[in-house]
Structures are given as C-alpha cells and as structure tokens.
N, C-alpha and C. Protein backbone atom coordinates (compact mmCIF):
# COMPACT_ATOMS: atom_id res chain seq x y z
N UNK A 1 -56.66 7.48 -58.32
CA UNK A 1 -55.43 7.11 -58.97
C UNK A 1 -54.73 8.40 -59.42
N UNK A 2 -53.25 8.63 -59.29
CA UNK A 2 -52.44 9.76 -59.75
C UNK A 2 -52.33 9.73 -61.34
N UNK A 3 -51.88 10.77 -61.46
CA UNK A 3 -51.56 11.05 -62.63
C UNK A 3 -50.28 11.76 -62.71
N UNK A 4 -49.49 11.31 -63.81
CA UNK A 4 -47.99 11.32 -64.16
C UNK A 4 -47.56 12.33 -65.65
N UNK A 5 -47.29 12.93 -65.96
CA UNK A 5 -46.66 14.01 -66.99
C UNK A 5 -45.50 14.06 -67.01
N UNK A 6 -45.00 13.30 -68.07
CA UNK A 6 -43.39 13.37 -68.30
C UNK A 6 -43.26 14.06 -69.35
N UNK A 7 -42.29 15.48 -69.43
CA UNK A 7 -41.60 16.39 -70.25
C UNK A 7 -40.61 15.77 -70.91
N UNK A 8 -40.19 16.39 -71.90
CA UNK A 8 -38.80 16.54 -72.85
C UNK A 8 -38.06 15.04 -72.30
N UNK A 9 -39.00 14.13 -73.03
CA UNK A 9 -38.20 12.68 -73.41
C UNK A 9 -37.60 12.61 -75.01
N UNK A 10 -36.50 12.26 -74.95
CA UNK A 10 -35.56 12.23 -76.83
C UNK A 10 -37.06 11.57 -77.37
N UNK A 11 -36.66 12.19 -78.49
CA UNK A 11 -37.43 11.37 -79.50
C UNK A 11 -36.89 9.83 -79.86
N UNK A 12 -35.96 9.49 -80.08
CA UNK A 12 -35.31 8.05 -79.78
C UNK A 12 -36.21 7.08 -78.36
N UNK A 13 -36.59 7.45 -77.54
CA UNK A 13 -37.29 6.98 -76.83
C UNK A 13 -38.58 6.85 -76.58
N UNK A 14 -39.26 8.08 -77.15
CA UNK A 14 -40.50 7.80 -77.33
C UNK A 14 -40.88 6.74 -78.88
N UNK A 15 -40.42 7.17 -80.07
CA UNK A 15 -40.12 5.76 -80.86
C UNK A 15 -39.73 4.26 -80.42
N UNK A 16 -39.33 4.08 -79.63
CA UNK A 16 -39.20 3.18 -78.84
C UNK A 16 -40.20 2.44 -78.60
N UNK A 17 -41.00 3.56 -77.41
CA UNK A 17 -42.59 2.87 -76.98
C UNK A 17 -43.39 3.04 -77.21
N UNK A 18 -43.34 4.02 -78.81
CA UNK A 18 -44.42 3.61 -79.55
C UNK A 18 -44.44 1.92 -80.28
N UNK A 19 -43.15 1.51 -80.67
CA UNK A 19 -42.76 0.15 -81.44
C UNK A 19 -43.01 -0.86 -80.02
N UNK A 20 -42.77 -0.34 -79.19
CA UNK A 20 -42.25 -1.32 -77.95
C UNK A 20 -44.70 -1.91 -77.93
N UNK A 21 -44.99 -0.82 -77.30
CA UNK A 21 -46.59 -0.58 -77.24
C UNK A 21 -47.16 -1.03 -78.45
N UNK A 22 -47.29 -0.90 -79.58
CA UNK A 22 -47.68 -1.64 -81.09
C UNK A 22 -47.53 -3.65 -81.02
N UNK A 23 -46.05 -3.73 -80.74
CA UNK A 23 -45.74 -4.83 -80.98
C UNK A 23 -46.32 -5.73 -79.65
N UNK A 24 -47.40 -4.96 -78.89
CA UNK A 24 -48.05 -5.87 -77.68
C UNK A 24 -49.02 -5.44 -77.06
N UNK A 25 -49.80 -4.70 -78.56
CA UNK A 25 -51.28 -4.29 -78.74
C UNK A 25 -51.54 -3.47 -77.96
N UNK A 26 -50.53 -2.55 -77.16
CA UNK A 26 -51.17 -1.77 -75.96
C UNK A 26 -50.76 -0.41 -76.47
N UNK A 27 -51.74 0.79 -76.17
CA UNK A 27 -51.58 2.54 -76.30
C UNK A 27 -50.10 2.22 -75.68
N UNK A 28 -49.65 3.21 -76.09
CA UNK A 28 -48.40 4.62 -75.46
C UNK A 28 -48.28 4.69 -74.10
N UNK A 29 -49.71 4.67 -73.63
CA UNK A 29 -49.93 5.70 -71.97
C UNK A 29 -49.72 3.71 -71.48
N UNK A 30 -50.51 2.73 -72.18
CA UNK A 30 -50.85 1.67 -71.06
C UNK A 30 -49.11 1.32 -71.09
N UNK A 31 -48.97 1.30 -72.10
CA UNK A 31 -47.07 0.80 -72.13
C UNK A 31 -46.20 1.17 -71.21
N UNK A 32 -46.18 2.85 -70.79
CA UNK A 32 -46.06 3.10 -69.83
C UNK A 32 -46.02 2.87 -68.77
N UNK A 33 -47.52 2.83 -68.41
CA UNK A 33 -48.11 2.08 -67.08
C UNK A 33 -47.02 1.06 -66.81
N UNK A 34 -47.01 0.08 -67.60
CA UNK A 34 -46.72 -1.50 -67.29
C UNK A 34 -45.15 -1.36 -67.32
N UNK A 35 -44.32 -0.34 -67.38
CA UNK A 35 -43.04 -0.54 -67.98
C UNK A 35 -42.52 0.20 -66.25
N UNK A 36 -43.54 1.11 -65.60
CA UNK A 36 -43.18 1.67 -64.39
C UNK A 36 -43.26 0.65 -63.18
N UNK A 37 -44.90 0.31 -63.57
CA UNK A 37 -45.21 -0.83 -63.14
C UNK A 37 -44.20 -2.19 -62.47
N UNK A 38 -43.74 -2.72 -63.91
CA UNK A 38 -42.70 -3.58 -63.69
C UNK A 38 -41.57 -2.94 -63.40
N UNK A 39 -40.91 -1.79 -63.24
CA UNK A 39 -39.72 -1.57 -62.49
C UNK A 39 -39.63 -1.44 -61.55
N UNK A 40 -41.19 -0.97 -60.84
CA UNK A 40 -40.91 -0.17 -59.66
C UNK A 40 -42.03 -0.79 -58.10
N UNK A 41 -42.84 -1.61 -58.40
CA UNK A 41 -43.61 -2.24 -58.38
C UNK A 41 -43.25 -3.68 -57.83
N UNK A 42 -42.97 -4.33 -58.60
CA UNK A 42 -43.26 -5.82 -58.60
C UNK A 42 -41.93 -6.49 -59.34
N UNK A 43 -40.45 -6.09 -58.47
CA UNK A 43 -38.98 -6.18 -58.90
C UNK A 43 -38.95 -7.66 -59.45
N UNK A 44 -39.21 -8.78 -58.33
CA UNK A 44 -39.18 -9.89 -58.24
C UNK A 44 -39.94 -10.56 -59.04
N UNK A 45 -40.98 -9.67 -60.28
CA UNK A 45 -42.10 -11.19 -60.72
C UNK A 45 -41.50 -11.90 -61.69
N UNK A 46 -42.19 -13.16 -61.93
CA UNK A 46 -41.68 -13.80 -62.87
C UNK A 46 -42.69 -13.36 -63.97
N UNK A 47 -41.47 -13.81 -65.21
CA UNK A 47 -42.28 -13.67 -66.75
C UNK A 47 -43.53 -14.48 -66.93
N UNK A 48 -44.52 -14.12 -67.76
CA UNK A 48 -45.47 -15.04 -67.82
C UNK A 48 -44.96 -16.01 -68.70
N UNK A 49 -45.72 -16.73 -69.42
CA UNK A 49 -45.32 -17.67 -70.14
C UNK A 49 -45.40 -17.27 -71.32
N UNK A 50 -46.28 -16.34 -71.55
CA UNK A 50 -46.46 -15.33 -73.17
C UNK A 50 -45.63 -14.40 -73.28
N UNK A 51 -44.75 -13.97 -71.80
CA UNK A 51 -43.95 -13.58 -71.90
C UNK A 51 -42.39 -13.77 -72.75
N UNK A 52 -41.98 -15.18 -71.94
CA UNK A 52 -40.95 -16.16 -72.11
C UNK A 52 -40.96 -16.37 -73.78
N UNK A 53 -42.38 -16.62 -74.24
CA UNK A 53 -42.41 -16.69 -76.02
C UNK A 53 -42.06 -16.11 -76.72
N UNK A 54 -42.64 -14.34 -76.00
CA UNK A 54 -42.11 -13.17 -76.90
C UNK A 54 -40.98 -12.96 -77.28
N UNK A 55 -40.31 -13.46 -75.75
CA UNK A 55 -38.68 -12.82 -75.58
C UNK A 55 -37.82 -13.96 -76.62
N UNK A 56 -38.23 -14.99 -76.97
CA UNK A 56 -37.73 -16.23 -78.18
C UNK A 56 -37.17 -15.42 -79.11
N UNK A 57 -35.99 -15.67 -79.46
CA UNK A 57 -35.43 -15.08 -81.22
C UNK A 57 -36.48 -15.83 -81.86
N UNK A 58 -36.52 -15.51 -83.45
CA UNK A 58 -36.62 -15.79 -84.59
C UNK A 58 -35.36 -16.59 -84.45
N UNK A 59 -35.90 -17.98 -85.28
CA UNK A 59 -34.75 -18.69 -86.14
C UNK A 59 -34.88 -19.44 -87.13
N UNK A 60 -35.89 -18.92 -87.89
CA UNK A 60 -36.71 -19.67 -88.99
C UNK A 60 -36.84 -20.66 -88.96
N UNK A 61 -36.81 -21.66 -89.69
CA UNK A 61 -37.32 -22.92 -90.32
C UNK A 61 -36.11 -23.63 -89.47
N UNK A 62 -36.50 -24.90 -88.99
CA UNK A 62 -35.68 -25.78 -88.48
C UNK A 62 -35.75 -27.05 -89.05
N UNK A 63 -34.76 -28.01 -89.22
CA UNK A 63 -34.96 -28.74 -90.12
C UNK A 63 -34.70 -30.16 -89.46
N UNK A 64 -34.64 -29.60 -88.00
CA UNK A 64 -34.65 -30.74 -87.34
C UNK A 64 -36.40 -31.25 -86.63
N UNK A 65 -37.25 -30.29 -87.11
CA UNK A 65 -38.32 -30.45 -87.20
C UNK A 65 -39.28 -30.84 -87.97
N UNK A 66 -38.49 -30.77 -89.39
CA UNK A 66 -39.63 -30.37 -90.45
C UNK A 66 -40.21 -32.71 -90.68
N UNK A 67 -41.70 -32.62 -91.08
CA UNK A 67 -41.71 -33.31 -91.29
C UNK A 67 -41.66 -33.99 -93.21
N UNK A 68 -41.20 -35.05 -93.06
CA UNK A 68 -40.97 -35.48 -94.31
C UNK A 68 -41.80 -35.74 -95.37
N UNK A 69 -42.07 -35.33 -96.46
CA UNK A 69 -43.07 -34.93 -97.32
C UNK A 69 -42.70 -36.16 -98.19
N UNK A 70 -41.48 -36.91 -99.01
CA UNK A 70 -41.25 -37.44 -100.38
C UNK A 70 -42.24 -38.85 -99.64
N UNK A 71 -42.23 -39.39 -98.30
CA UNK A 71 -42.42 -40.27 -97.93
C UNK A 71 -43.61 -40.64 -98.19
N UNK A 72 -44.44 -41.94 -98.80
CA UNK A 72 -45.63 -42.44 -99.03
C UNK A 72 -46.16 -42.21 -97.14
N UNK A 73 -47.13 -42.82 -97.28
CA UNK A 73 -48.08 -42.90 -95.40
C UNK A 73 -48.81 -43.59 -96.39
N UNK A 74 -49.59 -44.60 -95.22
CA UNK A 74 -50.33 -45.96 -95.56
C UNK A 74 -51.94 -44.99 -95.45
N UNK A 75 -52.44 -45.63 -95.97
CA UNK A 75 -53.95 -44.96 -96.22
C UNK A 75 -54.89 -46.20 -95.41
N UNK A 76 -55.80 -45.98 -94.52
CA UNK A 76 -56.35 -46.99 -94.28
C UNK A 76 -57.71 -46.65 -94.50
C-alpha cells in the first residue's frame, strides 16, 4: 500500500478534519483515507443508512410526536 504526505494545508482545513474525524470516531490519517477514498474511488456509491442519519439536521423536540402525559392509561 502507498503512502501519501500532504504539505502546507491552511490551518482552517486541517481544523476541519480534525472536527470532521472526532465527530465519526475516526484518527486524522483514517479521515483522510475515507474522504480520498470517497472522491476518487467510488464516485457513484450510495450513502449508508448511518450515513443518511448523520447528514439529518437537529430539530429538537417535535410536538407532533410527543406522547401525552396529563392522560390517565387503564391499568390492567
């Protein structure tokens, strides 16, 4: 397997994939890997499905979900 040495990247970018690598448990170097990987590699794949989750906004609390608490429930 090769090996790759990239020089004088901004610091704006390496912050990046350090946050980018943290927020999906993987080193610096594997983040890398997977970020060349998927560009250069494998144009066409689809997202996984843990993928598709990640990429979800935040939208807190929904209230078209929440279930109703004041309500008695029958005890049997």
């Amino acid at each position: 397997m090769g090996q790759l040495i990239v020089r004088n990247i901004e610091d704006e970018v390496v912050r990046a994939l350090k946050v980018r690598a943290a927020e999906r448990g993987r080193s610096m170097e594997a983040e890398h890997r997977e970020i060349l990987r998927d560009s250069l590699v494998a144009p066409g794949r689809e997202p996984s499905f843990r993928e598709h989750l990640l990429s979800m906004p935040d939208v807190g609390e929904a209230d078209d979900f929440a279930v109703p608490r004041h309500l008695p429930r029958d005890v049997a």
